[in-house]
N, C-alpha and C. Protein backbone atom coordinates (compact mmCIF):
# COMPACT_ATOMS: atom_id res chain seq x y z
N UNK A 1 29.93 43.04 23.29
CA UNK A 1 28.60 43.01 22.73
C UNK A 1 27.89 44.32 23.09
N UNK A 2 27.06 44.74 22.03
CA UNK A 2 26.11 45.70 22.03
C UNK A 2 24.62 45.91 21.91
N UNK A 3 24.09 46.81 21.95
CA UNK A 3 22.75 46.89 21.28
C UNK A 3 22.23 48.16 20.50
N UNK A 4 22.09 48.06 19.66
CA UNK A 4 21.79 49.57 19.17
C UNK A 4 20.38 49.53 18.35
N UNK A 5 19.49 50.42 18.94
CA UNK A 5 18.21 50.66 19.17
C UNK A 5 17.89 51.57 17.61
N UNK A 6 17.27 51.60 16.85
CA UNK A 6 16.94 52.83 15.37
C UNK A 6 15.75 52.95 15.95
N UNK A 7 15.11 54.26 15.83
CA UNK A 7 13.68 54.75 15.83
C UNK A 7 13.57 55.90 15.78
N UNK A 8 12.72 56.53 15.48
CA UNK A 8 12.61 58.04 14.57
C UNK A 8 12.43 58.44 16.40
N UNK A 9 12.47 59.74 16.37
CA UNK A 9 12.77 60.88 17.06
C UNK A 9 10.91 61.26 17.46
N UNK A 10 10.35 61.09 16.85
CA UNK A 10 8.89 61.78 16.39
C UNK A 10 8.56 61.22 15.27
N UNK A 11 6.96 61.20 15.61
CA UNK A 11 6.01 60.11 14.93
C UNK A 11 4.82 61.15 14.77
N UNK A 12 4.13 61.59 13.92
CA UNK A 12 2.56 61.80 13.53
C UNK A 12 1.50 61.20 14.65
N UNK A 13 0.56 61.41 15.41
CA UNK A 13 0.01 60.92 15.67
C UNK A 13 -1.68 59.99 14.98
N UNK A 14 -0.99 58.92 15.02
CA UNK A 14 -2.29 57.75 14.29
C UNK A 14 -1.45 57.13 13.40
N UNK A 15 0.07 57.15 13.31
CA UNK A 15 1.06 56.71 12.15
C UNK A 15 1.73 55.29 13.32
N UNK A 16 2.57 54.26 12.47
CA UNK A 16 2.86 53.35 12.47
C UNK A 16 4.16 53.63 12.55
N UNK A 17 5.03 53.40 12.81
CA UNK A 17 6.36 53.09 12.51
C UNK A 17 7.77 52.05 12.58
N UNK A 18 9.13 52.19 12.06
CA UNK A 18 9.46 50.89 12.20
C UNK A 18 10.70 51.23 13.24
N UNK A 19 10.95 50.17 13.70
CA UNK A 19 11.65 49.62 14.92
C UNK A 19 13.02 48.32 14.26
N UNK A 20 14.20 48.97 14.77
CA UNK A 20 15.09 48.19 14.64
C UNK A 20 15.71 47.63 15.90
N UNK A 21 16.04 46.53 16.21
CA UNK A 21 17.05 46.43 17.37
C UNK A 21 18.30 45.23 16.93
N UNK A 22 19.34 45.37 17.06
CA UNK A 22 20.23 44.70 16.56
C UNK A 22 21.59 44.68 17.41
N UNK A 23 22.02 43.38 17.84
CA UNK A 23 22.78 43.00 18.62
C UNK A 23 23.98 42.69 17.94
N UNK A 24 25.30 43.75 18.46
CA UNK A 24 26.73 43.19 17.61
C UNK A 24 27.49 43.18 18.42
N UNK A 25 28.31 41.90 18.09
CA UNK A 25 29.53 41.68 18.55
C UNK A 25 30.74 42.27 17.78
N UNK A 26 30.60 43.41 18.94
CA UNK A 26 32.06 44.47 18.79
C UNK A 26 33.42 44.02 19.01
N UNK A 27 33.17 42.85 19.52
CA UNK A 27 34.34 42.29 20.16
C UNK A 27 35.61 41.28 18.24
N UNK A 28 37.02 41.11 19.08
CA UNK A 28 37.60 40.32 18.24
C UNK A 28 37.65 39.07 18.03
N UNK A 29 36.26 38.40 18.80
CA UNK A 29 36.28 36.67 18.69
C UNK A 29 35.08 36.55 18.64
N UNK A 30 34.52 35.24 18.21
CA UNK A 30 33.23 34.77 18.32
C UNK A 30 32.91 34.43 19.47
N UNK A 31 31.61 34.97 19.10
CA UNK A 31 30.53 34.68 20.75
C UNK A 31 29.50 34.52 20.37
N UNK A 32 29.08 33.23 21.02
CA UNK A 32 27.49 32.89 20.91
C UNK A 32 26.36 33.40 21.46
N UNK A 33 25.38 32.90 20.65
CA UNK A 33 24.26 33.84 21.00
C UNK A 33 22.85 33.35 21.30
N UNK A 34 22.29 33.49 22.00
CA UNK A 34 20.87 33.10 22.86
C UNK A 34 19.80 33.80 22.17
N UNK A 35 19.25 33.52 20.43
CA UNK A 35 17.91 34.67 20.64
C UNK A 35 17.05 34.47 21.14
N UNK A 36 16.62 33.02 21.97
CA UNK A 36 15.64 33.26 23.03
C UNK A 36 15.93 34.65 23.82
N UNK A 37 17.28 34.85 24.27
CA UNK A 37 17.45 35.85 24.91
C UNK A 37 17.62 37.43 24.80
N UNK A 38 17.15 37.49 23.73
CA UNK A 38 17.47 38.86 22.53
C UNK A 38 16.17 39.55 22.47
N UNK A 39 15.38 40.40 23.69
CA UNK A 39 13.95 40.43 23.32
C UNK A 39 13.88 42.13 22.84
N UNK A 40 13.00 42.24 22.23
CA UNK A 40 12.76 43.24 21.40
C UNK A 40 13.35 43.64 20.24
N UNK A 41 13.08 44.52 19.50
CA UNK A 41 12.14 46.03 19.89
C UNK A 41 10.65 45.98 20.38
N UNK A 42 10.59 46.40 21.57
CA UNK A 42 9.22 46.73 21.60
C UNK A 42 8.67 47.95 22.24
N UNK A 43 7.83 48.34 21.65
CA UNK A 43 7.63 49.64 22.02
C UNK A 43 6.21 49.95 22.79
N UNK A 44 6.29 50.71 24.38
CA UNK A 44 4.60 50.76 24.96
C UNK A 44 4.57 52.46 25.16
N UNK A 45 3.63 52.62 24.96
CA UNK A 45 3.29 53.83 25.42
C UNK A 45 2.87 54.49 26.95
N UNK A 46 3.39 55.75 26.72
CA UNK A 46 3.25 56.46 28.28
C UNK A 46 2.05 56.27 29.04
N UNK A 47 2.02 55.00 30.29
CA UNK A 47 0.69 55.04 31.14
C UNK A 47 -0.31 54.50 30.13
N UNK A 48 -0.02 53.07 29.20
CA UNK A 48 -0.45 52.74 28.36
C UNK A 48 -0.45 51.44 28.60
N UNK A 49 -1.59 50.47 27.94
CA UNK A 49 -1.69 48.77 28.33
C UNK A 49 -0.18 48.33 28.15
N UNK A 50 0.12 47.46 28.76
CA UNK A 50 1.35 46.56 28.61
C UNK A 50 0.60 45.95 26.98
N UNK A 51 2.20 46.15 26.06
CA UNK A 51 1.93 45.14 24.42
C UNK A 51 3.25 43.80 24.50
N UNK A 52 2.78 42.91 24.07
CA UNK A 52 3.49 41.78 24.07
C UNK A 52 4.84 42.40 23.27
N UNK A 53 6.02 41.42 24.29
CA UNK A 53 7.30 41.92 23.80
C UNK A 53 7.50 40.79 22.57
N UNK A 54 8.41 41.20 21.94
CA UNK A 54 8.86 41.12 20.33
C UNK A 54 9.74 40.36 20.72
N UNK A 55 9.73 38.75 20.31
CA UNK A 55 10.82 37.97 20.70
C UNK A 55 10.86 36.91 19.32
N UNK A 56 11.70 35.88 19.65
CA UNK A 56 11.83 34.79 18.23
C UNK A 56 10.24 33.86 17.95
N UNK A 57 10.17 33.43 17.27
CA UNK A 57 9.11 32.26 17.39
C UNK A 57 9.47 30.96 18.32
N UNK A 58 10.64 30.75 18.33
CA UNK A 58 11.18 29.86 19.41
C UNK A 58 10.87 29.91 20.23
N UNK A 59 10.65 31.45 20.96
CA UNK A 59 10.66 31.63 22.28
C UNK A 59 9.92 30.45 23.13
N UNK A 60 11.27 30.16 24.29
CA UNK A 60 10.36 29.03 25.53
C UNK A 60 10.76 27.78 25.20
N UNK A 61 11.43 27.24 23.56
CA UNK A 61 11.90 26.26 23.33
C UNK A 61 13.02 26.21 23.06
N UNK A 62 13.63 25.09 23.39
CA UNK A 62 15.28 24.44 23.23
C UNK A 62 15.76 24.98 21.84
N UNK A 63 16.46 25.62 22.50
CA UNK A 63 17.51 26.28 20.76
C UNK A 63 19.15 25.92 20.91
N UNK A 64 19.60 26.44 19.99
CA UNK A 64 21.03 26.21 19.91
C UNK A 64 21.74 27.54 19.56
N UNK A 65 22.76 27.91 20.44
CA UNK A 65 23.31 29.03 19.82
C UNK A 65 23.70 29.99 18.63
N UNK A 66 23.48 30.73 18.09
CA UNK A 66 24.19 31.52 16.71
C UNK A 66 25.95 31.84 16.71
N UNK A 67 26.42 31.37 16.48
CA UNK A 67 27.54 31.59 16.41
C UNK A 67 28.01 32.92 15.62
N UNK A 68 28.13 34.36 16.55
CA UNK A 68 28.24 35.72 16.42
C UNK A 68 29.74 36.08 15.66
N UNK A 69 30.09 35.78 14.60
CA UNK A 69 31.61 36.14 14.28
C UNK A 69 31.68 37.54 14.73
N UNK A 70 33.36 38.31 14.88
CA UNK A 70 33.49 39.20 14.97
C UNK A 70 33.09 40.40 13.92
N UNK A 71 32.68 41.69 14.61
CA UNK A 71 32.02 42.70 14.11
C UNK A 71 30.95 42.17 13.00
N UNK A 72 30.05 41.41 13.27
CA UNK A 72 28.68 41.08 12.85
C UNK A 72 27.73 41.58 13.90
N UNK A 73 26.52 41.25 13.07
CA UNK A 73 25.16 41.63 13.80
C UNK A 73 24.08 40.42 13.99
N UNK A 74 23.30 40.72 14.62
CA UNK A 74 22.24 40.02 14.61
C UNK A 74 20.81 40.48 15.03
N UNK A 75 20.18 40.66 14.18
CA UNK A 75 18.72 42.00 14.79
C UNK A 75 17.47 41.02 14.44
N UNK A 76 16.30 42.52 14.65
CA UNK A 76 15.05 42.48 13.81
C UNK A 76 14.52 43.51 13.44
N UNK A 77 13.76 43.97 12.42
CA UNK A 77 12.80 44.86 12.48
C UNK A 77 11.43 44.79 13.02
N UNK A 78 10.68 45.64 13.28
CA UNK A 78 9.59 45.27 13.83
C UNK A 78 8.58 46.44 13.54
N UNK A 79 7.22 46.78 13.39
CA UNK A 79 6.46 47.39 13.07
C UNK A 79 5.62 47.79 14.29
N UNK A 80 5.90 49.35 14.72
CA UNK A 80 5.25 49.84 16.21
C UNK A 80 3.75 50.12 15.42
N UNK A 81 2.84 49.49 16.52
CA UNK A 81 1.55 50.15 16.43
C UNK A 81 0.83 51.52 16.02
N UNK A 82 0.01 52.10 16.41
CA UNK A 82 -0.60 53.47 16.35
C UNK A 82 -0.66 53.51 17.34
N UNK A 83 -0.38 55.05 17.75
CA UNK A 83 0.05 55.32 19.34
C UNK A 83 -0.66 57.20 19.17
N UNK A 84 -1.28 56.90 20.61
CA UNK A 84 -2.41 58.42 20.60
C UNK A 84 -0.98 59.26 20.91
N UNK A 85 -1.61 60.68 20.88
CA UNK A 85 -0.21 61.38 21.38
C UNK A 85 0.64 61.24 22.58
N UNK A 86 1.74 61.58 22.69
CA UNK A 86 2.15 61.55 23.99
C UNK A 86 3.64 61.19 23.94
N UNK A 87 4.06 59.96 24.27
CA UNK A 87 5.75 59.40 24.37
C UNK A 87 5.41 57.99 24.42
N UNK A 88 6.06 57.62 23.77
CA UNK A 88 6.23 56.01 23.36
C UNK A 88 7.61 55.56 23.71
N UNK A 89 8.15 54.41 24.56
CA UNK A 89 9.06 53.65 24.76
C UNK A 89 9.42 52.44 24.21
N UNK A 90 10.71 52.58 23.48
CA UNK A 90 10.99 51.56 22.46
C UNK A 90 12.23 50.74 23.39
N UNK A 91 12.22 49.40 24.06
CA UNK A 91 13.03 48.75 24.52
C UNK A 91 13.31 47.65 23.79
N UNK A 92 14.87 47.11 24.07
CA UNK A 92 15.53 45.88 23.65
C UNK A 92 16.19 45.79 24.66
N UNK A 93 16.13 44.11 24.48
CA UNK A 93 17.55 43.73 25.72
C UNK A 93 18.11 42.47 25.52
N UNK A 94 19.22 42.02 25.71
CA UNK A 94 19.96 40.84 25.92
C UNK A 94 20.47 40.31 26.91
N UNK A 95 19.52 39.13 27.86
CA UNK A 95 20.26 38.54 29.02
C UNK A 95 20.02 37.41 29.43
N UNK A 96 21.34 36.76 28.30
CA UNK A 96 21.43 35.53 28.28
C UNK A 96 21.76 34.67 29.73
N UNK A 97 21.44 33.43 29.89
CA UNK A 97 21.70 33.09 31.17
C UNK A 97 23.24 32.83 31.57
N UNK A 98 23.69 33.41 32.81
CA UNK A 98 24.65 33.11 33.07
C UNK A 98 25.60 34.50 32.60
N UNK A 99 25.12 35.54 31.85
CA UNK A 99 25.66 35.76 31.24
C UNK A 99 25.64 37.73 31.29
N UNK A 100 26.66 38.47 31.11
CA UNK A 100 26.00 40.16 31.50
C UNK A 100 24.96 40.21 30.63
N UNK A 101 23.78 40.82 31.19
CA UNK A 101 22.40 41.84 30.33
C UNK A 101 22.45 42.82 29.91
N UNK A 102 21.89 42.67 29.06
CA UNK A 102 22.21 44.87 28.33
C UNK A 102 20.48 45.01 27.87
N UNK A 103 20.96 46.19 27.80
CA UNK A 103 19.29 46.93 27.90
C UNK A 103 19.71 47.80 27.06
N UNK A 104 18.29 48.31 26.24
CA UNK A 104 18.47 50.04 25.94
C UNK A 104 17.46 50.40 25.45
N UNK A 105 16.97 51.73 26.03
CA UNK A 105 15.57 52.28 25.82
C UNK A 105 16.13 53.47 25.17
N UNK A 106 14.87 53.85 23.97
CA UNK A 106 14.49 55.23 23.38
C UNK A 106 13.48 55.81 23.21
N UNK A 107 13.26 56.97 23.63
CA UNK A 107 12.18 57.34 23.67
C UNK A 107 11.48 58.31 22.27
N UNK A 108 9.75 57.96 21.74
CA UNK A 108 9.74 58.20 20.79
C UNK A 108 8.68 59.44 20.84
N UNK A 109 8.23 60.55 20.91
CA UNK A 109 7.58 61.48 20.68
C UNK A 109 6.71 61.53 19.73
N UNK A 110 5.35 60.86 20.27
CA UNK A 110 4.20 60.90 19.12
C UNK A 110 2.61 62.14 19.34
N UNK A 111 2.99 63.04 17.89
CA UNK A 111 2.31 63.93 17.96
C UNK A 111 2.14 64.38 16.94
């Protein structure tokens, strides 16, 4: 399993932009999947308020696994705020219980 993070490089400052994060099973068998446990994209800015992380509507309630066939995905898009100049941090992560966590941050240059 993976995570692979999309987000532009550089942003305009006072512009919006979009956010992908999407979880694949690289692997040759099915593996299930926790999107309670699948949080983000979310993106905060440098020395900036904490913004609520980007999770399912479920979140906090009893779910049932996704059953991940091999080399599939499973994501979201998401729509980053307006962000003054500076550096913006776009995180996702997966850590299901019981289970390895993966992380991955990018950083976004808004100016």
């Amino acid at each position: 399993m993976r995570i692979e993070l999309t987000v532009p490089e550089r942003v305009e400052a006072g512009r919006d932009f979009v956010m992908r994060a999407v979880l694949i099973n690289d692997t040759h068998e099915p593996v299930d999947v926790w999107r309670n446990a699948f949080v983000g994209p979310t993106a905060t800015h440098e020395g900036g308020e904490p913004v609520a992380e980007s999770v399912e509507p479920t979140f906090g309630q009893p779910e049932s696994p996704l059953l991940l066939q091999p080399f599939t995905f499973y994501g979201r898009d998401r729509q980053a705020g307006v962000f003054a100049p500076g550096v913006a941090f776009v995180t996702a992560s997966y850590a299901p219980e019981g289970g390895a966590a993966l992380s991955v941050t990018r950083q976004v240059t808004i100016g």
